[in-house]
Protein backbone atom coordinates (compact mmCIF):
# COMPACT_ATOMS: atom_id res chain seq x y z
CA UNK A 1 0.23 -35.91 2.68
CA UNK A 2 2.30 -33.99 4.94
CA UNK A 3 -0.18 -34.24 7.72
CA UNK A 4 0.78 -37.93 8.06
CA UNK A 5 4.40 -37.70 6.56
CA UNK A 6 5.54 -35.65 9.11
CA UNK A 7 4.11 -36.81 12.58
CA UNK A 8 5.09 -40.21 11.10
CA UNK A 9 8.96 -39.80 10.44
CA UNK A 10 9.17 -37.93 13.62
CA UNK A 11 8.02 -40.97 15.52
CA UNK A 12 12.10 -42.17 15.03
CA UNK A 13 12.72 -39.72 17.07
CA UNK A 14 11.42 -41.08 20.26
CA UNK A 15 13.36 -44.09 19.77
CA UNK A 16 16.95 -43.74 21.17
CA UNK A 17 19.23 -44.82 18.65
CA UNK A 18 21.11 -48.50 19.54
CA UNK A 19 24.71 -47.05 19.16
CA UNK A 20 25.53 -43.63 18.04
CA UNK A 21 28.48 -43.43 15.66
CA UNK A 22 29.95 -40.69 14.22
CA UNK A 23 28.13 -40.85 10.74
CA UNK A 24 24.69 -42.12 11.60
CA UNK A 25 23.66 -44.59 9.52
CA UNK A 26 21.24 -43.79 6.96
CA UNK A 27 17.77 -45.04 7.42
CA UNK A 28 14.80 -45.38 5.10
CA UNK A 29 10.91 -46.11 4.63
CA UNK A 30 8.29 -46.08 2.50
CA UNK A 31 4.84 -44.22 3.05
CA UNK A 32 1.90 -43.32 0.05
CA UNK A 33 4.00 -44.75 -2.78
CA UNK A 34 7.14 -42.43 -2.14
CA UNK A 35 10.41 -43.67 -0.26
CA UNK A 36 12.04 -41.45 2.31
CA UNK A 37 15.52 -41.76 3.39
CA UNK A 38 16.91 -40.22 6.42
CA UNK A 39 19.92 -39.90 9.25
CA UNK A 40 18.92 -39.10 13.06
CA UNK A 41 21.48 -37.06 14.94
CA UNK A 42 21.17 -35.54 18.56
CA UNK A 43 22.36 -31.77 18.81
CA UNK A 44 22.83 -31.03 22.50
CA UNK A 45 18.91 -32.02 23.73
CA UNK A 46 17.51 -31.56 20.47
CA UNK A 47 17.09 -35.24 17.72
CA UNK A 48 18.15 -33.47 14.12
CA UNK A 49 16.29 -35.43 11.71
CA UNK A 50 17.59 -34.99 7.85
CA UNK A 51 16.71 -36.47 4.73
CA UNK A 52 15.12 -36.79 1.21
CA UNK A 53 11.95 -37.96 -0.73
CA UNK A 54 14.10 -39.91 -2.88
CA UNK A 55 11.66 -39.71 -6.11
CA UNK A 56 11.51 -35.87 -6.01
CA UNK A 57 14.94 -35.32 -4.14
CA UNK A 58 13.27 -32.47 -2.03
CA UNK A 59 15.10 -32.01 1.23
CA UNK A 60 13.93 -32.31 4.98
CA UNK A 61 15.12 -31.04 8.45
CA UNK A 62 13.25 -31.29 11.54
CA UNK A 63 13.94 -30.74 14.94
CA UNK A 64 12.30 -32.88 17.72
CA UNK A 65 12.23 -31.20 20.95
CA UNK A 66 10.69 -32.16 24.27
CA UNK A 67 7.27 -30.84 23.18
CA UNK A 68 7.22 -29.56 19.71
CA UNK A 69 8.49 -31.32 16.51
CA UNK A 70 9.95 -27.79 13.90
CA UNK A 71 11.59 -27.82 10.50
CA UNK A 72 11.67 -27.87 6.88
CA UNK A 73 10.50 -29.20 3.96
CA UNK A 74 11.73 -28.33 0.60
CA UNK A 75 11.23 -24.53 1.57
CA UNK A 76 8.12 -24.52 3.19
CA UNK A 77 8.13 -24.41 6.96
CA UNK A 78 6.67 -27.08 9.67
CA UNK A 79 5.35 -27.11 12.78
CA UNK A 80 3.43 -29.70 15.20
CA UNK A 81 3.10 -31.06 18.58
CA UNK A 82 4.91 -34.38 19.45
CA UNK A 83 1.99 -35.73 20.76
CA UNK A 84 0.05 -35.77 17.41
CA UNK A 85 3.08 -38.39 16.42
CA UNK A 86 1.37 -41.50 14.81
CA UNK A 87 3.43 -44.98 14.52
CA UNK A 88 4.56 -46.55 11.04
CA UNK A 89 3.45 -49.39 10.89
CA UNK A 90 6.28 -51.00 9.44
CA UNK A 91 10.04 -50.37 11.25
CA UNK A 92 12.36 -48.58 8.82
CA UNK A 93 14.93 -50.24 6.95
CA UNK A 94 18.75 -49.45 7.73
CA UNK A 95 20.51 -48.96 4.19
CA UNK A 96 24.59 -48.98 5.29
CA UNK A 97 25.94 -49.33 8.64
CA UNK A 98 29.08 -49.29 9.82
């Protein structure tokens, strides 16, 4: 599952965000039956991107960098290229904005 979780979620990434605020607005989708929801922050060059499985609760953190995509999840470490990024094929849903 994580082989398509993961290059998936990262695909936000890519996108620049329309207006950055403070807080970033939460953000959410569903993939294989389990809803993920998510903020996308930018830390100097790097796009932070943090978040739950909302079923399990079990945390994520990963770091999208020019070339390489790094992080956690739960405790278990990740890493993959950027370029093996696939496209959901639905756009994610925003849950509050301000």
């Amino acid at each position: 599952m994580k082989n398509i979780f993961l290059p998936t979620l990262a695909l936000f990434a890519l996108f620049p965000a329309a207006v950055q605020a403070e807080e970033p607005a939460a953000q959410r989708f569903e993939h294989g039956g389990s809803i993920y929801s998510y903020t996308v922050t930018q830390v100097g060059d790097t796009r932070v991107i943090s978040g739950i499985e909302e079923k399990t609760g079990k945390p994520f953190k990963l770091r999208v960098g020019e070339h390489r995509v790094r992080g956690t999840i739960g405790s278990q470490q990740v890493s993959f290229a950027l370029r093996d990024v696939k496209p959901l094929t639905q756009p994610a849903t925003t849950l509050a904005a301000r």
